[in-house]
C-alpha atoms as a PDB file:
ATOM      1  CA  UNK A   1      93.182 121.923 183.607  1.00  0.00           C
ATOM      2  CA  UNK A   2      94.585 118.092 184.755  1.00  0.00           C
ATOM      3  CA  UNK A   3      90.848 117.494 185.401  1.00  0.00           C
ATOM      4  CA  UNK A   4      89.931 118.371 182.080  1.00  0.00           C
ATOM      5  CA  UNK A   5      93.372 116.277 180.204  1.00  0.00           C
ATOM      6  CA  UNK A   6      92.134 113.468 182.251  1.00  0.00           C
ATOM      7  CA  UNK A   7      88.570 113.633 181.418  1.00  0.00           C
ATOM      8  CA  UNK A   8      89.713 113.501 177.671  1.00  0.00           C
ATOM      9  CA  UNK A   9      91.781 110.605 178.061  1.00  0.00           C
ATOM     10  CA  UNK A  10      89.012 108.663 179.598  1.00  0.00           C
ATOM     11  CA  UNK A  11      86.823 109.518 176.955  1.00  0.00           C
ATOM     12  CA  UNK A  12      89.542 108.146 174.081  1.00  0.00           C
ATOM     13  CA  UNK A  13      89.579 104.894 175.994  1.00  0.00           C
ATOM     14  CA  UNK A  14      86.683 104.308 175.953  1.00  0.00           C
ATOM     15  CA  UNK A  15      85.617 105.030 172.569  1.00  0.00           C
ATOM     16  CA  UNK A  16      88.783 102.700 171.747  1.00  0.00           C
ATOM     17  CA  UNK A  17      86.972 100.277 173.680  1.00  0.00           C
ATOM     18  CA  UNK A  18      83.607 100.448 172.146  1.00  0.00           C
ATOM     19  CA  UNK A  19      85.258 100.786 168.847  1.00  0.00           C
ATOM     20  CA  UNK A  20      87.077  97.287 169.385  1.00  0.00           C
ATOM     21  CA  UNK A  21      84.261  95.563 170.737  1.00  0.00           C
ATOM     22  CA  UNK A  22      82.324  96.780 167.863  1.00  0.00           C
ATOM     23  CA  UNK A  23      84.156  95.593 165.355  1.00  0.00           C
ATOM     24  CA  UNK A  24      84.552  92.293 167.099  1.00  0.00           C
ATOM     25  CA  UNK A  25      80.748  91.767 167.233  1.00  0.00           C
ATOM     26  CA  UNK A  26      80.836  92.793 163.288  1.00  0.00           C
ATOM     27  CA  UNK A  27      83.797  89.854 162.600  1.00  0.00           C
ATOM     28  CA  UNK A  28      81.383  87.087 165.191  1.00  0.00           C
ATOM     29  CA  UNK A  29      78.257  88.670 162.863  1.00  0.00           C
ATOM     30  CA  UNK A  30      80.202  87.930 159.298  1.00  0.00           C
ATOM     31  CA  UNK A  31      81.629  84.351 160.823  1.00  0.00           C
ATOM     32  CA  UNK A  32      77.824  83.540 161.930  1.00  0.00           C
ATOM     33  CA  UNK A  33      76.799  84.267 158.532  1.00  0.00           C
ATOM     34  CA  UNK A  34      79.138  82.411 156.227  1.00  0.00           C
ATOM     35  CA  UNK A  35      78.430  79.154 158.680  1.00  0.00           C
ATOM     36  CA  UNK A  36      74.781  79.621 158.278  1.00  0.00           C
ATOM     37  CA  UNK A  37      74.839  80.184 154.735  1.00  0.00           C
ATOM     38  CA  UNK A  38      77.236  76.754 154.064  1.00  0.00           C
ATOM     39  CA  UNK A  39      75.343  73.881 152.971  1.00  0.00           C
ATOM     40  CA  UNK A  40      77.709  71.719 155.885  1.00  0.00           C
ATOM     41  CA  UNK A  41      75.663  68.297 155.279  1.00  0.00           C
ATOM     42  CA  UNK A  42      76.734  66.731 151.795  1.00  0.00           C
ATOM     43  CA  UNK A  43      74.781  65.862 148.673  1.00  0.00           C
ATOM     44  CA  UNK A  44      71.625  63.727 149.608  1.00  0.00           C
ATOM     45  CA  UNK A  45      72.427  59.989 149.012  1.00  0.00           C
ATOM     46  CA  UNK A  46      69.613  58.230 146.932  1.00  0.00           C
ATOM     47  CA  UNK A  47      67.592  55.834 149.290  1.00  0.00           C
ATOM     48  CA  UNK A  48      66.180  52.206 148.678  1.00  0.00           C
ATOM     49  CA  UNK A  49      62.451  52.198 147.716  1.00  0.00           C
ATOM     50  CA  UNK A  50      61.726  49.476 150.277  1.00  0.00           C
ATOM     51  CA  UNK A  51      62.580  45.666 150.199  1.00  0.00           C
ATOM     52  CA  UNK A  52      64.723  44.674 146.979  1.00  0.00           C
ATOM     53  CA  UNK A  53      62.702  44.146 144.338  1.00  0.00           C
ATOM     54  CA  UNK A  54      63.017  41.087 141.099  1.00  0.00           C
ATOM     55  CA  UNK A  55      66.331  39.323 141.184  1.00  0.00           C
ATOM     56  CA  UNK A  56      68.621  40.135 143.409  1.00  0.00           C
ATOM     57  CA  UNK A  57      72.332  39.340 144.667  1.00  0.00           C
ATOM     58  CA  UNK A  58      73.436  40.334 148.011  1.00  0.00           C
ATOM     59  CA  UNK A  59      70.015  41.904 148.665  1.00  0.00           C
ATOM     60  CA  UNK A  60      70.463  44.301 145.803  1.00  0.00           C
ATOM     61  CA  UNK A  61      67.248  44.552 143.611  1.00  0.00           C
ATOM     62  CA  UNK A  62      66.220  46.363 140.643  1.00  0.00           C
ATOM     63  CA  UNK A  63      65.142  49.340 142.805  1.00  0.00           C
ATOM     64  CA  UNK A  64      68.447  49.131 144.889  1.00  0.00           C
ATOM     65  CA  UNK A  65      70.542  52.230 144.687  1.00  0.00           C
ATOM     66  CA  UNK A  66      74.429  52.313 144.573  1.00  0.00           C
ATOM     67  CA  UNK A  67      75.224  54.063 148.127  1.00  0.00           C
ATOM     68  CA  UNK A  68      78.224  54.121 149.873  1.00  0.00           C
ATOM     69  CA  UNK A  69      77.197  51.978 152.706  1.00  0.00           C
ATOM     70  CA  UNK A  70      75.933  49.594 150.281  1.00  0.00           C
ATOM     71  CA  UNK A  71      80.190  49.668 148.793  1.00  0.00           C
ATOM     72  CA  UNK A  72      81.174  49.192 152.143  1.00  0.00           C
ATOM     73  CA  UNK A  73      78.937  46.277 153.057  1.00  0.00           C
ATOM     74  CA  UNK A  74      79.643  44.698 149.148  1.00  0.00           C
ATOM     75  CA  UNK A  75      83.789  44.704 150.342  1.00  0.00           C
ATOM     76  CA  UNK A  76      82.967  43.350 153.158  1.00  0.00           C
ATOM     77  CA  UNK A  77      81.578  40.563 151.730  1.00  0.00           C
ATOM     78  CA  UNK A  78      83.548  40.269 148.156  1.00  0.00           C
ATOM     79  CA  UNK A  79      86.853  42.132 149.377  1.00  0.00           C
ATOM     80  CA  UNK A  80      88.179  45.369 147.655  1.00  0.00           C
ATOM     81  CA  UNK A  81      86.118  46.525 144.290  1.00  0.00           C
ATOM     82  CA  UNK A  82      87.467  48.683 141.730  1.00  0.00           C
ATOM     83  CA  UNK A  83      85.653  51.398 140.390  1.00  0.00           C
ATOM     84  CA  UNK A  84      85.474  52.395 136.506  1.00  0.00           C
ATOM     85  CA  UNK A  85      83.493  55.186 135.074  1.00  0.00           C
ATOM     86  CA  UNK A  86      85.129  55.102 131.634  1.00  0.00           C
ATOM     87  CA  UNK A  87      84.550  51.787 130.468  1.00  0.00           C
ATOM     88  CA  UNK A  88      81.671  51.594 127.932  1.00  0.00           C
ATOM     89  CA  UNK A  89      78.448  48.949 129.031  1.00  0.00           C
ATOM     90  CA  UNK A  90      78.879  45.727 127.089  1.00  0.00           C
ATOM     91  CA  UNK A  91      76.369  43.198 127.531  1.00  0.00           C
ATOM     92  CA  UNK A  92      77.186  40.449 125.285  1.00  0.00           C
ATOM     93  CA  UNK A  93      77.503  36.970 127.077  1.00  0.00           C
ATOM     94  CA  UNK A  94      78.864  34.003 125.277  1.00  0.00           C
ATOM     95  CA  UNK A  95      80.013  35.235 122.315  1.00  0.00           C
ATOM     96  CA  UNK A  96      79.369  37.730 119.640  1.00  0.00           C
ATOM     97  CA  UNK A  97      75.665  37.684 118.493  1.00  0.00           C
ATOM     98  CA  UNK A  98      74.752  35.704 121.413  1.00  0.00           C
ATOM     99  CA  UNK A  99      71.942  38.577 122.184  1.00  0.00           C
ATOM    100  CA  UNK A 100      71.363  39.609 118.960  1.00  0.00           C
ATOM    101  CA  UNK A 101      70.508  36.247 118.347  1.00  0.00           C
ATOM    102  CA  UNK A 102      68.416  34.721 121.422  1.00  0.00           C
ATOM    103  CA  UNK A 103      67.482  38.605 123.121  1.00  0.00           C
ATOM    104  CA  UNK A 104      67.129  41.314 120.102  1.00  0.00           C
ATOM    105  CA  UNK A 105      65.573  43.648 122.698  1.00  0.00           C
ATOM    106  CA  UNK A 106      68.526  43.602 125.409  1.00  0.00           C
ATOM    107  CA  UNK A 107      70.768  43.702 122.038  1.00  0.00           C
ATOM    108  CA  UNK A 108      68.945  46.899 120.726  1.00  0.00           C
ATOM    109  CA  UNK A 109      69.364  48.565 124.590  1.00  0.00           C
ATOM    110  CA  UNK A 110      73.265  47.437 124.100  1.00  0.00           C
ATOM    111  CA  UNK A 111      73.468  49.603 121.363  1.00  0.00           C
ATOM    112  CA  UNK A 112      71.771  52.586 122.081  1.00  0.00           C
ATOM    113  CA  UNK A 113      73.627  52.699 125.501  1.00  0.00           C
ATOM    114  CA  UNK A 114      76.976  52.073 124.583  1.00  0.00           C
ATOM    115  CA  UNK A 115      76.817  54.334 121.364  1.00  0.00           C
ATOM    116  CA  UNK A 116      80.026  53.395 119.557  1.00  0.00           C
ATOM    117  CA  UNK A 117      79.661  56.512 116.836  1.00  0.00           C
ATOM    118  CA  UNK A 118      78.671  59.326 119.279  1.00  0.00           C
ATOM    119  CA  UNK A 119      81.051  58.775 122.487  1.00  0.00           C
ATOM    120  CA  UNK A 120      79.547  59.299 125.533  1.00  0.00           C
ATOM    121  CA  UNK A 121      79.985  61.824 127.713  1.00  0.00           C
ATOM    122  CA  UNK A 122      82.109  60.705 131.036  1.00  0.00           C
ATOM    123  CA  UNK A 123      79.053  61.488 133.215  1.00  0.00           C
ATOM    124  CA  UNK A 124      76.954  59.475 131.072  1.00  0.00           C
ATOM    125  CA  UNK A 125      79.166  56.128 131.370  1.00  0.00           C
ATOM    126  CA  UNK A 126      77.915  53.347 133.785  1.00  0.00           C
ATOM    127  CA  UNK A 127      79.372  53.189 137.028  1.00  0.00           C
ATOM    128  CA  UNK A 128      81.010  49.663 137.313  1.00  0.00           C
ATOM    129  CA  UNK A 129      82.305  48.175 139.848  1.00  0.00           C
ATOM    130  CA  UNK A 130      83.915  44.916 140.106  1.00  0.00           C
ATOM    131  CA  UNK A 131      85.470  42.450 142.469  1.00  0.00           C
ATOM    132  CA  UNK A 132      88.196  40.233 141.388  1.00  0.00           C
ATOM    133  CA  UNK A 133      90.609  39.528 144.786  1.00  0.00           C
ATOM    134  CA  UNK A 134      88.377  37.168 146.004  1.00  0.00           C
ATOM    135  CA  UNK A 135      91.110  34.396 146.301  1.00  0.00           C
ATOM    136  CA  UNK A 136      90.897  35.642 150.264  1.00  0.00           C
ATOM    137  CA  UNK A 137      87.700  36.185 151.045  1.00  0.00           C
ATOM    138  CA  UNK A 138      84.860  32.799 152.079  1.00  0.00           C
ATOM    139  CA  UNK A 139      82.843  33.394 148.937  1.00  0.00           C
ATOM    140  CA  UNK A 140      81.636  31.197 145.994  1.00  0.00           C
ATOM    141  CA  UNK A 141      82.467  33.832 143.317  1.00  0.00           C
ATOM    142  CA  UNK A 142      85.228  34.322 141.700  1.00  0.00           C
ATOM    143  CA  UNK A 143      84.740  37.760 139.886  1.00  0.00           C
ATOM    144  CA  UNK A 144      81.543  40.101 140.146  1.00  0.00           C
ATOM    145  CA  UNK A 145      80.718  43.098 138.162  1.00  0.00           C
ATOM    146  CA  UNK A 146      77.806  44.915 139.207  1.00  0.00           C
ATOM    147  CA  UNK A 147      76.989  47.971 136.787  1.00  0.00           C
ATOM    148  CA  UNK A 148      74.640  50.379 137.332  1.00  0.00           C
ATOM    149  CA  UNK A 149      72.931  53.404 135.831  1.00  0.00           C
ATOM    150  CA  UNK A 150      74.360  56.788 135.743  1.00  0.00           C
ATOM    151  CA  UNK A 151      71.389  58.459 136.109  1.00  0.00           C
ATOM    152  CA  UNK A 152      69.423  56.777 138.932  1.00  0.00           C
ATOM    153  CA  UNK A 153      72.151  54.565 140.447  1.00  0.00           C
ATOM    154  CA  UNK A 154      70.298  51.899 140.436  1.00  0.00           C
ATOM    155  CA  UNK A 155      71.608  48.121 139.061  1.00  0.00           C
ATOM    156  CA  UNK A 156      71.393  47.745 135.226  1.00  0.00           C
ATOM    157  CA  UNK A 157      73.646  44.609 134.624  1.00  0.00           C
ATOM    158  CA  UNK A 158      75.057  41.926 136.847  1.00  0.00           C
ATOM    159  CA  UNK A 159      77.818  39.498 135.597  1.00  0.00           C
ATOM    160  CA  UNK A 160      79.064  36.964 137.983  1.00  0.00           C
ATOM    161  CA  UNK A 161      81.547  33.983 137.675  1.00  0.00           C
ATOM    162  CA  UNK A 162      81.775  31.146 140.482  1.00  0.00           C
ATOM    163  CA  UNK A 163      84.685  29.741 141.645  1.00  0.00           C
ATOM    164  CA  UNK A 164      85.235  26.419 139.921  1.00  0.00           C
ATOM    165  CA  UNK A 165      83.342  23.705 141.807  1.00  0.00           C
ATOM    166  CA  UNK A 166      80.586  26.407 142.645  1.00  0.00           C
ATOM    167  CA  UNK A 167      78.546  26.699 140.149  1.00  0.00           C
ATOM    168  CA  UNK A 168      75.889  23.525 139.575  1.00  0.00           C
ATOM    169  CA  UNK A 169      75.190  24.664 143.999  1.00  0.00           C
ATOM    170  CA  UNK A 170      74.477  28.126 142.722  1.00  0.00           C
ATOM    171  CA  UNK A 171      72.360  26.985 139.929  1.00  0.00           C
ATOM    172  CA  UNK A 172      69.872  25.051 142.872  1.00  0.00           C
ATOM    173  CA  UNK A 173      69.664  27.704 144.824  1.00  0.00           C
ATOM    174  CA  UNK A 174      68.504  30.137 142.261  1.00  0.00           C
ATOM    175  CA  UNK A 175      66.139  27.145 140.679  1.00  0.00           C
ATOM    176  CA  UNK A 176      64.823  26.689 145.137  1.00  0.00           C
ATOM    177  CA  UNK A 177      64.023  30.860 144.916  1.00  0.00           C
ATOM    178  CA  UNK A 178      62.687  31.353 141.100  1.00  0.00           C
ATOM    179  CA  UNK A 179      61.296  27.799 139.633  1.00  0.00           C
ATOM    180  CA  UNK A 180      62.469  26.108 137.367  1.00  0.00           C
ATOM    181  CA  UNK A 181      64.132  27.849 134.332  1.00  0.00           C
ATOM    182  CA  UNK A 182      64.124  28.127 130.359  1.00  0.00           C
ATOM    183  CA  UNK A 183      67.210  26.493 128.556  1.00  0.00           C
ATOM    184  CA  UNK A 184      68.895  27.448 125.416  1.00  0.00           C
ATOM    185  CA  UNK A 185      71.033  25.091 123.862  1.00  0.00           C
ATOM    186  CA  UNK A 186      73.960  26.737 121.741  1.00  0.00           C
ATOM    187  CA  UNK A 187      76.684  26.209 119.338  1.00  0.00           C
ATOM    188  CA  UNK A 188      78.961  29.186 118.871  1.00  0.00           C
ATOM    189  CA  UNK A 189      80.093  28.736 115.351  1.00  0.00           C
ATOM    190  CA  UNK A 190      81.032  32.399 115.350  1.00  0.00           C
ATOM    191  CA  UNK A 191      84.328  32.806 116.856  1.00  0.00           C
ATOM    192  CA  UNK A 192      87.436  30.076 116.428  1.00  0.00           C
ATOM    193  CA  UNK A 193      86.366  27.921 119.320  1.00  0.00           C
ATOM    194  CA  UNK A 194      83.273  26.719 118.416  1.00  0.00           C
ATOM    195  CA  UNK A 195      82.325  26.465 122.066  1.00  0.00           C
ATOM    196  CA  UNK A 196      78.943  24.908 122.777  1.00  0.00           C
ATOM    197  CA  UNK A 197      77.004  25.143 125.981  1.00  0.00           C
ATOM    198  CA  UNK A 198      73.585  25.712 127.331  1.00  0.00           C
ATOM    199  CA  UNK A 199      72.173  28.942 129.085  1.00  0.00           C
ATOM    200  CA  UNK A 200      69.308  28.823 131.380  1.00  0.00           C
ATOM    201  CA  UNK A 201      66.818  31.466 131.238  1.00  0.00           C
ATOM    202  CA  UNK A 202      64.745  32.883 134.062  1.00  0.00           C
ATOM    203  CA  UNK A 203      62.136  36.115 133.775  1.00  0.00           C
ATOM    204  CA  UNK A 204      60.622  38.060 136.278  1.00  0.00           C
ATOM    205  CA  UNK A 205      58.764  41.399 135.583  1.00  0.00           C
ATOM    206  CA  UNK A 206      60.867  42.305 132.259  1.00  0.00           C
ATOM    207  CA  UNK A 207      63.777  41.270 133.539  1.00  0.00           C
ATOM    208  CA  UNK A 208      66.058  38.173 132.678  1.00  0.00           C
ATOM    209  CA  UNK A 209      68.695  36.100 134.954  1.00  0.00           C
ATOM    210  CA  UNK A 210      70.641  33.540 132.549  1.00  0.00           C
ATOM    211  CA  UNK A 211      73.044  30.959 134.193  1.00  0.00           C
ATOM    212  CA  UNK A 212      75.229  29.432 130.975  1.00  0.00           C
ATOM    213  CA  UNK A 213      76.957  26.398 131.580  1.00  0.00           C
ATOM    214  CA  UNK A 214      80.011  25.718 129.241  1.00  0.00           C
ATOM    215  CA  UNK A 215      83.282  23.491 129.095  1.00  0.00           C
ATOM    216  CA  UNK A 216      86.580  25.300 130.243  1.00  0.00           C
ATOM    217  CA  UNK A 217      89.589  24.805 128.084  1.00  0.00           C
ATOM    218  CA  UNK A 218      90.313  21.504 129.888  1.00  0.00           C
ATOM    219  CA  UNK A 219      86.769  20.590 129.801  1.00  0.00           C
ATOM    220  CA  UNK A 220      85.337  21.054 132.798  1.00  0.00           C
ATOM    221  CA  UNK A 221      81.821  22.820 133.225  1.00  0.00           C
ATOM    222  CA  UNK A 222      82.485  26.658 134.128  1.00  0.00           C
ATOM    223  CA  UNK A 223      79.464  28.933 134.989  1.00  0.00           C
ATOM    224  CA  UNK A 224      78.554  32.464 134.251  1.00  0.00           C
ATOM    225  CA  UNK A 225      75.551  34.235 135.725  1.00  0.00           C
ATOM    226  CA  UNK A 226      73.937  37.341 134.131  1.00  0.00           C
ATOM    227  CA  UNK A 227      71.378  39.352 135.481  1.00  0.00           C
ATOM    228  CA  UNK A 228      69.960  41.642 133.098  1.00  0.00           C
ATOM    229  CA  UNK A 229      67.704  44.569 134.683  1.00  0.00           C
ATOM    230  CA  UNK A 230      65.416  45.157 131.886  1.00  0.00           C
ATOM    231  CA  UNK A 231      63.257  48.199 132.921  1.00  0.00           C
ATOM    232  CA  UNK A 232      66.232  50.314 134.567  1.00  0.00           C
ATOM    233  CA  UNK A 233      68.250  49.588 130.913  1.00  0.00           C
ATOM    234  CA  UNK A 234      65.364  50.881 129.586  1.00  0.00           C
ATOM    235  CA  UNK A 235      64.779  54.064 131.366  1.00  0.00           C
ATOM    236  CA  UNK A 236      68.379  54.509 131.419  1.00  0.00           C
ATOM    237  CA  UNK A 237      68.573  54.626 127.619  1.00  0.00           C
ATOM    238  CA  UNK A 238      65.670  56.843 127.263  1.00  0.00           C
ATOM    239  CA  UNK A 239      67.524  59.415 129.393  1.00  0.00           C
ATOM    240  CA  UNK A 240      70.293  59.034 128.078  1.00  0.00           C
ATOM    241  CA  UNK A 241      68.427  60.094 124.361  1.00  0.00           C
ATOM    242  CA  UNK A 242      66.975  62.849 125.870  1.00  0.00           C
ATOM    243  CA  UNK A 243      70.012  64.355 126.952  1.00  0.00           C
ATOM    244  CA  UNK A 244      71.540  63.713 123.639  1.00  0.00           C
ATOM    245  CA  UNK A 245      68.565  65.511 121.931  1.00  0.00           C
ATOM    246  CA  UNK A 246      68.697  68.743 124.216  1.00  0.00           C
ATOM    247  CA  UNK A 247      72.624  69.009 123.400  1.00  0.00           C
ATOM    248  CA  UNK A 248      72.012  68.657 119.546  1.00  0.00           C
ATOM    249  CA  UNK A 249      69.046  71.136 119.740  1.00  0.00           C
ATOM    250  CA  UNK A 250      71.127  73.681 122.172  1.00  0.00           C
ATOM    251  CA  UNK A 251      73.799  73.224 119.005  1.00  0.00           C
ATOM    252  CA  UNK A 252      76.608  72.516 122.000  1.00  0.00           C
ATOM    253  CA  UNK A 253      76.967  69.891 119.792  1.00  0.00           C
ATOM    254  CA  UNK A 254      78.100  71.436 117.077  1.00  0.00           C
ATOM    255  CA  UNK A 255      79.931  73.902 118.878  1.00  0.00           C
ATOM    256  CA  UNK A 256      82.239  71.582 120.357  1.00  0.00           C
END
């Protein structure tokens, strides 16, 4: 009779045993499967196309995505940059009219992309981002905003302003890499000023790079340099319609 109580007990033990081991391998089975079925790298990063391509600034090109590495390296350079995806894209340089006056077709893209009757949507807003505490850093520019497209990340509109004494250096360097430029001579009768100035012109491929050249309020020259990425403002407005045009025909629209 022990024998038999003892054989019993043996038995329960060991189908406790199995039973716990079991269920262990079923917990290691469920763990193994949640890992494996986690994405654990993060959202591909877009990649440059090869060497930058038309004007450039800090080797960014027109085909130059926005990257976090490329952030980095820009800070490194330019010091901290603040990032803004709520401000609407202006282009307008000089004063009001400038481009509808001297560049219709970059005035036309200035319109249809920052839409001033039909708000865009927060994901649709350029990402800017600009650098303004340069005081510590060895650069020639006082503030830099680079903007670029929503879409593909890549650069859509450069504004840059040297640090006073800077600018007529800056202008022969970008004369040494592109030739010799176009000039527009200007008298802004527009705004209470009156400010008058000139604005050199250089195209490549579509795209324009203007260096204006005006006096300060105590009459000094102070530069501005514009780099206007044609093709990407371009592309980035036609997607930008599109969207627009599936919402309307979806009637999401309408619905909110």
């Amino acid at each position: 009779m022990y024998e038999i109580v003892k054989f019993q007990a043996i038995a329960k033990s060991r189908k406790a045993r199995i039973s716990a081991a079991v269920g262990a391998l079923c917990l290691l089975g469920i763990v193994v499967a949640l890992i494996l079925g986690r994405d654990p790298s993060p959202p591909p990063q877009p990649t440059p196309s090869g060497p930058a391509e038309g004007f450039t600034f800090f080797d960014i090109g027109r085909n130059t995505p926005l990257t976090p590495p490329l952030r980095d390296r820009l800070e490194k350079e330019l010091g901290p940059a603040v990032a803004e995806r709520w401000a609407d894209l202006d282009l307008n340089i000089n004063y009001p009219g400038f481009l509808e006056e001297h560049f219709p077709e970059l005035a036309d893209l200035n319109g249809k992309l920052k839409d001033e009757e039909n708000r865009p949507r927060p994901e649709e807003k350029p990402v800017k981002l600009t650098f303004r505490h340069t005081s510590g850093k060895e650069t020639t520019f006082k503030q830099v905003d680079l903007v670029f497209s929503p879409y593909s990340r890549h650069p859509i509109f450069f504004r840059i302003r040297p640090k006073k004494g800077e600018g007529a250096a800056l202008v022969k360097t970008i004369e040494k890499k592109y030739g010799p430029p176009g000039g527009i001579q200007w008298d802004d009768e527009i705004t209470w000023d009156g400010r008058s100035g000139e604005t050199l012109v250089w195209r490549r491929d579509g795209d324009l790079l203007t260096v204006t050249i005006s006096p300060d309020r105590y009459g000094d020259p102070s530069y501005l340099i514009a780099i206007f990425y044609a093709k990407n403002l371009k592309k980035t407005a036609k997607i930008k319609a599109e969207n627009k045009a599936k919402r309307e025909g979806s009637g999401l629209e309408k619905a909110f």
